[in-house]
N, C-alpha and C. Protein backbone atom coordinates (compact mmCIF):
# COMPACT_ATOMS: atom_id res chain seq x y z
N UNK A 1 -21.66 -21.80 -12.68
CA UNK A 1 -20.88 -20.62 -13.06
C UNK A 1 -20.47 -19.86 -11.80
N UNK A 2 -18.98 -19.42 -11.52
CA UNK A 2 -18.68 -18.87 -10.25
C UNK A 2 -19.15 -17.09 -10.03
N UNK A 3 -19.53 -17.41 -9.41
CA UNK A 3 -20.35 -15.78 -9.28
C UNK A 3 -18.72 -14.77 -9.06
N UNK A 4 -19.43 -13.93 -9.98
CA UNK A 4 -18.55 -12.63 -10.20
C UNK A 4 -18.68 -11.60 -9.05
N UNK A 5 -17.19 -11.27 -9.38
CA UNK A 5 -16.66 -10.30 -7.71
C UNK A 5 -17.25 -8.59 -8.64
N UNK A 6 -18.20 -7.74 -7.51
CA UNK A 6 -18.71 -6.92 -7.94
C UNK A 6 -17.35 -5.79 -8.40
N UNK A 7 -17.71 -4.75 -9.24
CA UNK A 7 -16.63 -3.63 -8.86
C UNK A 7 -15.83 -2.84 -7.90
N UNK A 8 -17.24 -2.68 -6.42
CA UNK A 8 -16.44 -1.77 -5.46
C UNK A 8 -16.70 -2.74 -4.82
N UNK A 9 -16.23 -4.34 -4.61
CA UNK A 9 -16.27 -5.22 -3.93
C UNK A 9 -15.19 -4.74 -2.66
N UNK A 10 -13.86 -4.08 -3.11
CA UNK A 10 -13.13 -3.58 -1.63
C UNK A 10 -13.50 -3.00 -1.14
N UNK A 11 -14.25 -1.52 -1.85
CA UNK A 11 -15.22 -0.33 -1.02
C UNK A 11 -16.01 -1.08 -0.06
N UNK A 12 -16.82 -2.08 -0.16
CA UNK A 12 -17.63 -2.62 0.32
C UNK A 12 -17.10 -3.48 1.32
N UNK A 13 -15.98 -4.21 1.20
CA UNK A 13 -15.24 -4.73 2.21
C UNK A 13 -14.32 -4.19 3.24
N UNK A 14 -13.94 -3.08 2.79
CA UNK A 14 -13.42 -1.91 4.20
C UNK A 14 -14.59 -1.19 4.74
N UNK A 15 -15.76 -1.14 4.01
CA UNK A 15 -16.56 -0.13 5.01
C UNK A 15 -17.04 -1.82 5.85
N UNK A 16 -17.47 -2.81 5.55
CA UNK A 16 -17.58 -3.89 6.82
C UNK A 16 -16.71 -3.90 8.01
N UNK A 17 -15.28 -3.93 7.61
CA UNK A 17 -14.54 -4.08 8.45
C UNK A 17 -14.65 -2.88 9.36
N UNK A 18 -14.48 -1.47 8.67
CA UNK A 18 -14.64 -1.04 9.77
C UNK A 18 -16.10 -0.34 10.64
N UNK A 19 -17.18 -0.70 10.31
CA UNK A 19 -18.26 -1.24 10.83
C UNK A 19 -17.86 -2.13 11.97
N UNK A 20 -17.55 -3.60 11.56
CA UNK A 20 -17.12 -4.20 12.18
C UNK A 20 -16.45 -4.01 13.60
N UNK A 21 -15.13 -3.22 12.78
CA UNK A 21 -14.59 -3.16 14.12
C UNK A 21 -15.43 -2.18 15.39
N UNK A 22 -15.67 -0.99 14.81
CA UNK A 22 -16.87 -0.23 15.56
C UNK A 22 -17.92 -1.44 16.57
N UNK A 23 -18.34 -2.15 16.05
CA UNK A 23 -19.41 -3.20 16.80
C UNK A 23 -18.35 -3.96 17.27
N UNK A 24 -17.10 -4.33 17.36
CA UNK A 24 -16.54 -5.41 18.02
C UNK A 24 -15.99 -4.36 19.58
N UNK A 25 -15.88 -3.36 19.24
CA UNK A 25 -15.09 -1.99 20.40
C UNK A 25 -15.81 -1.96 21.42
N UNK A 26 -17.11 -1.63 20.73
CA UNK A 26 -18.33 -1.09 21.29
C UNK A 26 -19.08 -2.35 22.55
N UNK A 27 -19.15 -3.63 21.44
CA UNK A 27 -20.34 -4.38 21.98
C UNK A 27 -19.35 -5.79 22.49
N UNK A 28 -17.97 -5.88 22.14
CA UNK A 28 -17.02 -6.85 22.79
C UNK A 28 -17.38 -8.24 22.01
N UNK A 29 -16.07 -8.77 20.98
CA UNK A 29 -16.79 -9.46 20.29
C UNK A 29 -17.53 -10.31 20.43
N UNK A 30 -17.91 -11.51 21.67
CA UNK A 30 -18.83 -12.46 22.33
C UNK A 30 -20.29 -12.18 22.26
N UNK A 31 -20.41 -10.70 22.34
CA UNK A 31 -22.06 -10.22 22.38
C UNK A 31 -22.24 -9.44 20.52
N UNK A 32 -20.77 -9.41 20.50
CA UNK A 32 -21.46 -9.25 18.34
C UNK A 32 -21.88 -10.28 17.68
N UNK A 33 -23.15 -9.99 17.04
CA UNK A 33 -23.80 -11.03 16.15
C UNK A 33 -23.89 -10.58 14.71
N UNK A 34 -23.73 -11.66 13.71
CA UNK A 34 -23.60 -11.28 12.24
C UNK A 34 -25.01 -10.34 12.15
N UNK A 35 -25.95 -10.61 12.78
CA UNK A 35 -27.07 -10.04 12.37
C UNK A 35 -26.75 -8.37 13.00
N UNK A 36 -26.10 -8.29 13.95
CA UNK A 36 -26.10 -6.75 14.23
C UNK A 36 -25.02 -6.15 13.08
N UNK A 37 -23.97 -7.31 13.09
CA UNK A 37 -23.25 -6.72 11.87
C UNK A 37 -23.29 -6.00 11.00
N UNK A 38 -24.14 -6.74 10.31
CA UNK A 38 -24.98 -6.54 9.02
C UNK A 38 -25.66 -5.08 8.93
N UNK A 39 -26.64 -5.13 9.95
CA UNK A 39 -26.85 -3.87 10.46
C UNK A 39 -26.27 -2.86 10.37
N UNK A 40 -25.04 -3.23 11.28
CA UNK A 40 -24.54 -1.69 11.50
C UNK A 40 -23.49 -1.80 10.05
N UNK A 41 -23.55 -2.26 9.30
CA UNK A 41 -22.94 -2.09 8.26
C UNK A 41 -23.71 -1.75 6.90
N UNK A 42 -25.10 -1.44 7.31
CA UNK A 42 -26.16 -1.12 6.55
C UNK A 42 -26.27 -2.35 5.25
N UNK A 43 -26.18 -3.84 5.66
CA UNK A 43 -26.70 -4.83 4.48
C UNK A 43 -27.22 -5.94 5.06
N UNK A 44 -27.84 -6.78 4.16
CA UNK A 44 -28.66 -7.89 4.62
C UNK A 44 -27.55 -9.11 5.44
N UNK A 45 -27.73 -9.45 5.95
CA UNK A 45 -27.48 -10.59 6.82
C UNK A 45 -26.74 -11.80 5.72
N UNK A 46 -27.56 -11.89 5.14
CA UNK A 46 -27.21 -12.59 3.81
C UNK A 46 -26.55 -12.22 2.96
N UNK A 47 -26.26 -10.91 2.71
CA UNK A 47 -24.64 -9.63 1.82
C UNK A 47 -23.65 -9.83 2.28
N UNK A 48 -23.79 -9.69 4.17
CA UNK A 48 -22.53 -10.08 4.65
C UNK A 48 -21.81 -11.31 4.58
N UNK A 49 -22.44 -12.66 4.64
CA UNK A 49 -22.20 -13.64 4.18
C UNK A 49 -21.38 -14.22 2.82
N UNK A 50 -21.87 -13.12 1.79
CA UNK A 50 -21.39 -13.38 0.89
C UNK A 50 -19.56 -12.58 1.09
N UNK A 51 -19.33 -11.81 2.52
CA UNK A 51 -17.86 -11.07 2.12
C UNK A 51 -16.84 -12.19 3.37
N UNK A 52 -18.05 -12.86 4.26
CA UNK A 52 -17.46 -13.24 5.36
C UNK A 52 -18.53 -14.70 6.14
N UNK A 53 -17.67 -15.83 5.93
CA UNK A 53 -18.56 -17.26 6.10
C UNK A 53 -18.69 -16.85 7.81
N UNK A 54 -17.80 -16.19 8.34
CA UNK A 54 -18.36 -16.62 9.84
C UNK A 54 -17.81 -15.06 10.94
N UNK A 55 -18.23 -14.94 11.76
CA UNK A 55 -18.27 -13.60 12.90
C UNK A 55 -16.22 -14.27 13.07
N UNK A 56 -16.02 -15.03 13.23
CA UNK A 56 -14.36 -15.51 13.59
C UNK A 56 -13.60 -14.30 12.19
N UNK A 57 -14.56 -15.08 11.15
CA UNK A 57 -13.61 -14.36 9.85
C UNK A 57 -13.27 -13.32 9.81
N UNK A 58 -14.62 -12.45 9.93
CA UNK A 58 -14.18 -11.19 9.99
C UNK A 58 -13.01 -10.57 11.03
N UNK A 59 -13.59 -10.97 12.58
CA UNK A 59 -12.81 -10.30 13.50
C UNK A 59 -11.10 -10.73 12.93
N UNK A 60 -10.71 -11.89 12.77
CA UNK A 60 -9.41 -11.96 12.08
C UNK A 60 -9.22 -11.23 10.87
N UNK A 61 -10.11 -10.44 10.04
CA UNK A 61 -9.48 -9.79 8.91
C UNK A 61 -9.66 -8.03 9.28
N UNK A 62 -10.32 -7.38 10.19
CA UNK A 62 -10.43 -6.61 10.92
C UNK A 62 -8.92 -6.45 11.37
N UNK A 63 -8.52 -7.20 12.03
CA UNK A 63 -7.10 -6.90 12.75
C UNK A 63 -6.09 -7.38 11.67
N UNK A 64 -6.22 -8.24 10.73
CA UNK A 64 -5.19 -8.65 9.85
C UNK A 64 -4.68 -7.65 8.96
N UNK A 65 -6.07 -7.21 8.47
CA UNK A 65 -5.52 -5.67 7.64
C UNK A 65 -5.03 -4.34 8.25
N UNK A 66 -5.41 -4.01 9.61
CA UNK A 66 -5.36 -3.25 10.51
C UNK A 66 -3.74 -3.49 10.83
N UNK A 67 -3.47 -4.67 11.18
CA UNK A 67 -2.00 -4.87 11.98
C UNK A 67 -0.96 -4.47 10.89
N UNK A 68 -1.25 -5.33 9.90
CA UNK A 68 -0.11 -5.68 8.67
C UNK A 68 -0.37 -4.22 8.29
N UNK A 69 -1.18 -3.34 7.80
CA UNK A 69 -0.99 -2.05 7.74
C UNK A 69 0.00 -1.33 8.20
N UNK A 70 -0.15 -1.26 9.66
CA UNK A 70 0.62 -0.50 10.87
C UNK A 70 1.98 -0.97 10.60
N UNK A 71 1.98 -1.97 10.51
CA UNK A 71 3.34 -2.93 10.26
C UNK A 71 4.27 -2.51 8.88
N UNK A 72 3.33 -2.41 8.07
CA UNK A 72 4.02 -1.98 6.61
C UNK A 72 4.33 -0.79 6.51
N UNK A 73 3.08 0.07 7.14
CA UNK A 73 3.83 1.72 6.96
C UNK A 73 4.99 2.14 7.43
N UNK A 74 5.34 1.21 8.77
CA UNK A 74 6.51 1.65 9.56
C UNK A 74 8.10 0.76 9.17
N UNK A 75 7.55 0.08 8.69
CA UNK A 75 8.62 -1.20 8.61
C UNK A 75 9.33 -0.43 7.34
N UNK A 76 8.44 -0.13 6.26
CA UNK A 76 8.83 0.56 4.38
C UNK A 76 9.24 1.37 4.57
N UNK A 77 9.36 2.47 6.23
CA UNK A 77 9.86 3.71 5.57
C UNK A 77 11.18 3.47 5.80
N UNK A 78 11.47 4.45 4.45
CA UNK A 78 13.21 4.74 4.05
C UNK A 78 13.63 5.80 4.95
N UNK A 79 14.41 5.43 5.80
CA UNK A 79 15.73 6.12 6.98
C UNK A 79 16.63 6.10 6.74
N UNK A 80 17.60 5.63 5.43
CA UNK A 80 18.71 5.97 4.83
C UNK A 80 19.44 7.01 5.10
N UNK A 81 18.20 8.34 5.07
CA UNK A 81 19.13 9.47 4.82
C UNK A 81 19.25 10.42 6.09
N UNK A 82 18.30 9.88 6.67
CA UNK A 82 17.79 10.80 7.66
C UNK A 82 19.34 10.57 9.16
N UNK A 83 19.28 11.38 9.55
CA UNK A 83 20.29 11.18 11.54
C UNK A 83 19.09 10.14 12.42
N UNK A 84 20.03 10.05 13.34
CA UNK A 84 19.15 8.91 14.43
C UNK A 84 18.31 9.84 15.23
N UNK A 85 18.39 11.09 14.99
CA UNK A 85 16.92 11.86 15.86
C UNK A 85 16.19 11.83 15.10
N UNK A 86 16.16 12.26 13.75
CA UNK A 86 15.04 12.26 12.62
C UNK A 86 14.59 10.60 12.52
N UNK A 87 15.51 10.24 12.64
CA UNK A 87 14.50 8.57 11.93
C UNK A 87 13.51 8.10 13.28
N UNK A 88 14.26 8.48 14.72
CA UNK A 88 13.66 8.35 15.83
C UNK A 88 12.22 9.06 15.75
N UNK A 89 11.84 10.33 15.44
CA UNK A 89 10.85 11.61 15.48
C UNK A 89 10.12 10.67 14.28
N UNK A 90 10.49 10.68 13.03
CA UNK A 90 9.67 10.07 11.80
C UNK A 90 8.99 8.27 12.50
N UNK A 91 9.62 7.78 13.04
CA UNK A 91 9.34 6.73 13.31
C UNK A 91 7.84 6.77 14.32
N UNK A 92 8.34 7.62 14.96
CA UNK A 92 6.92 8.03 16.39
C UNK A 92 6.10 8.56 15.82
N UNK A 93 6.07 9.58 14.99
CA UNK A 93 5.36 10.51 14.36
C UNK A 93 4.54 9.43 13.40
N UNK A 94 4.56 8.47 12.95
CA UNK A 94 4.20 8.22 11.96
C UNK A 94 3.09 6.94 12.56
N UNK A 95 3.66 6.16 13.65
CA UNK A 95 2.93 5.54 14.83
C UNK A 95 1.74 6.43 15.02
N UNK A 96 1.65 7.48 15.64
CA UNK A 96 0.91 8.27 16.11
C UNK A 96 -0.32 8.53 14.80
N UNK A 97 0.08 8.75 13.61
CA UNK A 97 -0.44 9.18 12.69
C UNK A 97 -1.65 8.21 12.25
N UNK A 98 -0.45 6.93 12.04
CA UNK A 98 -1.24 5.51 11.69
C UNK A 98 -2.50 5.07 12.96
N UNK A 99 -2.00 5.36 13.96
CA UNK A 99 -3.61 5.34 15.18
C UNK A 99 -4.34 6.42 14.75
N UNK A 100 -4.88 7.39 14.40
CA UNK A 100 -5.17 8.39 14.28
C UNK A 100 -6.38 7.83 13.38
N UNK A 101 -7.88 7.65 14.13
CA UNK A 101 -8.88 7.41 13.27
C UNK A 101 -8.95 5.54 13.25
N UNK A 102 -8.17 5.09 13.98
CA UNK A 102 -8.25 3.91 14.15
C UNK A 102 -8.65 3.55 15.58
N UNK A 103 -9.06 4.19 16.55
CA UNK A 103 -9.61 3.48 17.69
C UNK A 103 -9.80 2.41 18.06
N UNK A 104 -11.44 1.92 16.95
CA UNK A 104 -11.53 0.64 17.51
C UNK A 104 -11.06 -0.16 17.16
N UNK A 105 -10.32 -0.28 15.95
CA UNK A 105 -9.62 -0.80 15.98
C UNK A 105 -8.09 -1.55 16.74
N UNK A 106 -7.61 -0.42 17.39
CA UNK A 106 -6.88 -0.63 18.31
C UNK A 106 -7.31 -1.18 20.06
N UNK A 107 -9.08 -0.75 20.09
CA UNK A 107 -9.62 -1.52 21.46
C UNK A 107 -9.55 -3.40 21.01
N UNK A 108 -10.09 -3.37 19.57
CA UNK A 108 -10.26 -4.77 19.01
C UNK A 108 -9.02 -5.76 19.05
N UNK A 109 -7.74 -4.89 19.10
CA UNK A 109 -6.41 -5.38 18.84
C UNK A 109 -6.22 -5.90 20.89
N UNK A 110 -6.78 -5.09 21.27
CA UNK A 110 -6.22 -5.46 22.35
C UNK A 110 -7.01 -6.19 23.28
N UNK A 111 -8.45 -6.23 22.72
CA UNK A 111 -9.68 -7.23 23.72
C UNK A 111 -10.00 -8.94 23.24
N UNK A 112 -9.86 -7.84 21.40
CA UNK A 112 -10.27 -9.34 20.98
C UNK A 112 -9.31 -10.49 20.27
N UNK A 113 -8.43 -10.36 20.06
CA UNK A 113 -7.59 -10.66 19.55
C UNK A 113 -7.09 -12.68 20.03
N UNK A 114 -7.27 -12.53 21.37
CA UNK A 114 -7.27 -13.92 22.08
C UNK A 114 -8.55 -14.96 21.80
N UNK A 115 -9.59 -14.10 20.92
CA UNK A 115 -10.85 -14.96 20.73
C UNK A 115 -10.57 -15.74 19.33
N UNK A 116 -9.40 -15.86 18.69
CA UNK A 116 -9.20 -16.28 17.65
C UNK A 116 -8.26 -17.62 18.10
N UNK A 117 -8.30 -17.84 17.04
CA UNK A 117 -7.68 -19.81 16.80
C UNK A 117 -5.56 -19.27 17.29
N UNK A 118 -5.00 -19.85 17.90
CA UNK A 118 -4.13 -20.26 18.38
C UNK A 118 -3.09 -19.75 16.88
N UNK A 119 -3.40 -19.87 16.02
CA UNK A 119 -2.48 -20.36 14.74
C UNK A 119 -2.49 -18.83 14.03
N UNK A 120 -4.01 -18.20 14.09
CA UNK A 120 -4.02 -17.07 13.76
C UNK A 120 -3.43 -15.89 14.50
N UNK A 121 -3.32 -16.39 15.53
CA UNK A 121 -3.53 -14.82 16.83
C UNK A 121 -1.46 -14.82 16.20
N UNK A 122 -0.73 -16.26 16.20
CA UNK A 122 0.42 -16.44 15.77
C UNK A 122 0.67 -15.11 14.71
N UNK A 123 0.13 -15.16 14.09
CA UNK A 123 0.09 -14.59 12.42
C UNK A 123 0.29 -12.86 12.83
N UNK A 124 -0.79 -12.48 13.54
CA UNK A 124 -1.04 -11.13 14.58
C UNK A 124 -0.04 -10.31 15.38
N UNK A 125 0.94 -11.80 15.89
CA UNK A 125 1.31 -11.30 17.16
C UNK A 125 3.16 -11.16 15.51
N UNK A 126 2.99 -11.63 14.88
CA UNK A 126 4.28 -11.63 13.81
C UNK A 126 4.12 -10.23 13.27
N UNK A 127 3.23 -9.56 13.31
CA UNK A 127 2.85 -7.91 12.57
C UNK A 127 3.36 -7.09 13.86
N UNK A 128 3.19 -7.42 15.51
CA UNK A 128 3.44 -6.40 16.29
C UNK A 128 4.91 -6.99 16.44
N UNK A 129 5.68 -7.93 16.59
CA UNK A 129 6.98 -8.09 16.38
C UNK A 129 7.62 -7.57 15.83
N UNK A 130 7.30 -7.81 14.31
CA UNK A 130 8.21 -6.69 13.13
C UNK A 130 8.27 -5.52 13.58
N UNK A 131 7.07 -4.70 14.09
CA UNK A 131 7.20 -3.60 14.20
C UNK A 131 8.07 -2.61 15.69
N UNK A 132 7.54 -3.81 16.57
CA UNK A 132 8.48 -3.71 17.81
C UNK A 132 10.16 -3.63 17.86
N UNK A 133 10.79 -4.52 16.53
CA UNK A 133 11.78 -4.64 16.20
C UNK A 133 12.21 -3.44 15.68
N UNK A 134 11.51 -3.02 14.51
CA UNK A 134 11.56 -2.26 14.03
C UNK A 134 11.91 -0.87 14.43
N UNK A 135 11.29 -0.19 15.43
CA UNK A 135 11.66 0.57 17.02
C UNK A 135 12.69 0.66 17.82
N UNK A 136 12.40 -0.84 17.81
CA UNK A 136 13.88 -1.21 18.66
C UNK A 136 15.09 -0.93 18.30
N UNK A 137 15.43 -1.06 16.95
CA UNK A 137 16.68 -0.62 16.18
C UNK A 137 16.73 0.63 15.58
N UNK A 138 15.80 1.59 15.70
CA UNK A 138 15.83 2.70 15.86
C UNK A 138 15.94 3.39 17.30
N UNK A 139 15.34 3.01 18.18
CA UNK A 139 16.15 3.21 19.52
C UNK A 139 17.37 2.72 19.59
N UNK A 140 17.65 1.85 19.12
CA UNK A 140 19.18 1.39 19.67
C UNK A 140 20.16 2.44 18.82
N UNK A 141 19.96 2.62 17.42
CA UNK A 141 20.65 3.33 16.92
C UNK A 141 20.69 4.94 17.31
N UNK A 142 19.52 5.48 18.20
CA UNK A 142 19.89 6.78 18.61
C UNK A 142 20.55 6.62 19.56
N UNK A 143 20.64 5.49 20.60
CA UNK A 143 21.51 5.60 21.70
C UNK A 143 23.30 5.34 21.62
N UNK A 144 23.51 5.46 20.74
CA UNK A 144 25.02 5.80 20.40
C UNK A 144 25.58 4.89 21.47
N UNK A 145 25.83 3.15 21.44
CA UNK A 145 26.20 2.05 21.84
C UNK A 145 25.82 1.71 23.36
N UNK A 146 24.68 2.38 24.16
CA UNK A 146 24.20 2.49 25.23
C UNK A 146 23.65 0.88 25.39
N UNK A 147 22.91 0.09 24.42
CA UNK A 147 22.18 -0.72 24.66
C UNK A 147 23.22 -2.22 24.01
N UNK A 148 24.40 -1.91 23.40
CA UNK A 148 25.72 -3.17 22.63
C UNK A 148 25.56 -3.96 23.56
N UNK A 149 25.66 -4.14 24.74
CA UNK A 149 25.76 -5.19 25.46
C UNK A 149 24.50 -5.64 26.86
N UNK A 150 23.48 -5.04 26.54
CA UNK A 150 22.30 -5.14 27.37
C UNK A 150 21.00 -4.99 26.29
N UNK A 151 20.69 -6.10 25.61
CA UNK A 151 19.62 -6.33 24.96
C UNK A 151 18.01 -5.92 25.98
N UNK A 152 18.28 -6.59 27.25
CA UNK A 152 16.97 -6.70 28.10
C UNK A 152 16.90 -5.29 28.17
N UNK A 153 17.79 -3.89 28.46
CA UNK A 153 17.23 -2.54 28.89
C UNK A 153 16.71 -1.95 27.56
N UNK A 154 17.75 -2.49 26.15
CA UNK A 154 16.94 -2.10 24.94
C UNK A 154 15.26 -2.38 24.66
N UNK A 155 15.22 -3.59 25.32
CA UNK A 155 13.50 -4.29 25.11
C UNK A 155 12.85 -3.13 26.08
N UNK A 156 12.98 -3.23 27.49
CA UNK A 156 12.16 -2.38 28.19
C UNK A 156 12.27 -0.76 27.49
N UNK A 157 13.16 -0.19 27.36
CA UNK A 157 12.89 1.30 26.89
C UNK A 157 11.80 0.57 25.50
N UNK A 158 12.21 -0.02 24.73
CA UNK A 158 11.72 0.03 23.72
C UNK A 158 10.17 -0.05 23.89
N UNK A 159 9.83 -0.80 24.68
CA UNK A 159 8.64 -1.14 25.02
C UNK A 159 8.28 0.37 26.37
N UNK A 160 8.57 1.07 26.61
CA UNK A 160 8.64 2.52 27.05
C UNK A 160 8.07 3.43 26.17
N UNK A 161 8.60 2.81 25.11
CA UNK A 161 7.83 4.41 23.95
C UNK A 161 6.88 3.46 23.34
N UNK A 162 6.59 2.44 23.24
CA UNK A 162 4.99 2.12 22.93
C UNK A 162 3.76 2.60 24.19
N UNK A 163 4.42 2.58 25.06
CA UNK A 163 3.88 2.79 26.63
C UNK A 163 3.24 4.36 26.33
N UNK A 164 3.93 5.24 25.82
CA UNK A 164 4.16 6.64 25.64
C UNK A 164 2.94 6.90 24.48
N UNK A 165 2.97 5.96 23.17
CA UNK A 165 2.45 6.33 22.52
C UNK A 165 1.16 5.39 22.35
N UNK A 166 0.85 4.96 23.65
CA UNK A 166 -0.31 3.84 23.24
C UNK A 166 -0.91 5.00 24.90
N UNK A 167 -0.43 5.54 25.31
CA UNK A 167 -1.22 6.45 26.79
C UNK A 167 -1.09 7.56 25.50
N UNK A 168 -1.13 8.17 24.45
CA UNK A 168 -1.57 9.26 23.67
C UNK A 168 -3.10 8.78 23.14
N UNK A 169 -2.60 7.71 22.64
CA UNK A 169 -4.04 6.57 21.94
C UNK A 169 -5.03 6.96 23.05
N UNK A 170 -4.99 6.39 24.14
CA UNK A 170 -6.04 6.54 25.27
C UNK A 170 -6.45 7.51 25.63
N UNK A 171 -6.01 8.86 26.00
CA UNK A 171 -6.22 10.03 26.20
C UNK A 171 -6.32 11.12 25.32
N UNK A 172 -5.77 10.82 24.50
CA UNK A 172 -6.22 12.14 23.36
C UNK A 172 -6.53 11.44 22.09
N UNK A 173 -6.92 10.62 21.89
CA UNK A 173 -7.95 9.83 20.78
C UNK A 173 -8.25 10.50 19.38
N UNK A 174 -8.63 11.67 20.20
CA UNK A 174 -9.18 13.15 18.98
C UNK A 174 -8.32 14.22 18.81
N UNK A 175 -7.12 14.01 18.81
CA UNK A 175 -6.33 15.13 18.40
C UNK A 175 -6.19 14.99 16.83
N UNK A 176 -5.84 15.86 16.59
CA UNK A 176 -5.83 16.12 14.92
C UNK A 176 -4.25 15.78 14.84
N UNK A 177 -3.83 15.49 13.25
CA UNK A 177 -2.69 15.75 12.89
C UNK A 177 -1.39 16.50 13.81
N UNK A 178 -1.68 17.74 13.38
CA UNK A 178 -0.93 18.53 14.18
C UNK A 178 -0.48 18.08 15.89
N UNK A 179 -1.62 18.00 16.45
CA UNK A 179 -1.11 17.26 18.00
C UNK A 179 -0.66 16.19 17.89
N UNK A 180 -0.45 15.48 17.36
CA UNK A 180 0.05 14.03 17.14
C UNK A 180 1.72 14.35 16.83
N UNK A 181 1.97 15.49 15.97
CA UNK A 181 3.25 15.84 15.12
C UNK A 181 3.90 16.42 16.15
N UNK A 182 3.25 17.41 16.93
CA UNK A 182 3.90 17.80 18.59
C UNK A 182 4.57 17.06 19.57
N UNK A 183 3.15 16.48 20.04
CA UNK A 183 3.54 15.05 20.59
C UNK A 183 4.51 13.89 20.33
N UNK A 184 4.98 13.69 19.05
CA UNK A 184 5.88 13.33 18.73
C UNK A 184 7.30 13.60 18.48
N UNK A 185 7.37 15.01 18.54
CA UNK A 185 8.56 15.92 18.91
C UNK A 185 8.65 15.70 20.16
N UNK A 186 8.17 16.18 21.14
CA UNK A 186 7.96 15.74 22.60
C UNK A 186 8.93 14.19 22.89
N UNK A 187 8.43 13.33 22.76
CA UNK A 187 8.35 12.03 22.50
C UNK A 187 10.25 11.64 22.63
N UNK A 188 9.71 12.62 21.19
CA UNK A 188 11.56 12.06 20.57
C UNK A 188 12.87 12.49 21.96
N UNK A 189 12.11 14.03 22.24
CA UNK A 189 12.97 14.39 22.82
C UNK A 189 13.06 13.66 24.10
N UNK A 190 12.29 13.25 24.90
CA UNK A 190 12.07 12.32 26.23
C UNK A 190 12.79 11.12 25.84
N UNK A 191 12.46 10.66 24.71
CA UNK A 191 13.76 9.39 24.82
C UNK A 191 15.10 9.44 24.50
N UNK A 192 15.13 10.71 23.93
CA UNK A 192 16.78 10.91 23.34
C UNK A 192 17.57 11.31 24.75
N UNK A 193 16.92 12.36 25.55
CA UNK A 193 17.32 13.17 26.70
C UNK A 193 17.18 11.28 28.19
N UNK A 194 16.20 10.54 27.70
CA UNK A 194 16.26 9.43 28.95
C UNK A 194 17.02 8.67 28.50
N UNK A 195 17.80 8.06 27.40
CA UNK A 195 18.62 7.40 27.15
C UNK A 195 20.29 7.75 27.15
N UNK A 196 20.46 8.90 26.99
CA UNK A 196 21.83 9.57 27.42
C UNK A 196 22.04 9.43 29.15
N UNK A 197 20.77 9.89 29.45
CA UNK A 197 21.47 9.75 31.11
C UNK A 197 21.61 8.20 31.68
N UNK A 198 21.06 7.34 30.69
CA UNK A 198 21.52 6.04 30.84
C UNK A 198 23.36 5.56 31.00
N UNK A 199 23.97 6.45 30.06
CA UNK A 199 25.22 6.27 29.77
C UNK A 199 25.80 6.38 31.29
């Protein structure tokens, strides 16, 4: 008889993961062991087993749900209505928001991520694409035809305001809401004001 999936079987599977990721930040995944896992996830060695056959599994579903998250919140939002400064500001703002309480997760994205199988890290690196893209054509569209015929300066700025908002990640970690919503006004305006003098 196939054993039955408990009720707060997800409750129980996001507080692992992010356990998890906490012990993968902290202790670098090579020196995490299922048994500290377990631990720091307050269950038997043998509980965890039953959510995750191996230390690989998890660290790939740690970042799988983590990425594709980041990826979906930004990718779904509707910019229809909004001008190319607002969709620019909503776009950053919302980056900023989505790190916000995700740390280690984001140390895990960036240490451990190469300790996985070739085929998976594939899968990973397709969540920061979309979303890079995603950016990208919102930068391109505030720059009012600056970037029509130079794709390569669109990539580097574009990759400029991840630069911007991944040195917020690092240094102010613990800002609340509000600093994040600043900072992202900020933001907008530094790339709207550095891409005009491009012209």
């Amino acid at each position: 008889m196939a054993r039955t999936i408990a009720k707060d079987y997800e409750q129980k599977r996001a507080h692992i993961l992010k356990s998890a990721a906490r012990v993968f930040a902290e202790q670098g995944y090579d020196r995490a062991s299922m048994s500290v896992l377990a631990k720091e996830c307050g269950i038997s060695k043998a509980n965890i087993y039953h959510y995750y056959d191996s230390k690989d599994a998890l660290l790939y579903d740690v970042l799988d749900t983590y990425l594709k998250a980041l990826r979906d919140r930004i990718c779904d939002l509707d910019l229809s209505a909004l001008n190319a400064k607002a969709q620019l500001s909503l776009v950053v703002r919302e980056i900023l928001l989505a790190y916000q309480g995700a740390d280690d997760e984001h140390r895990v994205q960036s240490n451990g991520m190469r300790a996985l199988p070739e085929e998976q890290q594939q899968v990973l690196r397709g969540y920061q694409r979309d979303l890079v893209n995603r950016v990208s054509e919102v930068v391109a569209a505030s720059a009012e035809g600056v970037f029509d015929d130079d794709p390569v300066r669109l990539r580097e700025t574009t990759m400029s305001v991840f630069g911007m908002l991944n040195w917020y990640y690092m240094w102010q970690h613990s800002a609340d809401s509000e600093a994040r919503e600043r900072y992202a006004e900020l933001t907008t305006d530094l790339i709207l004001g550095g891409v005009r003098g491009l012209k």
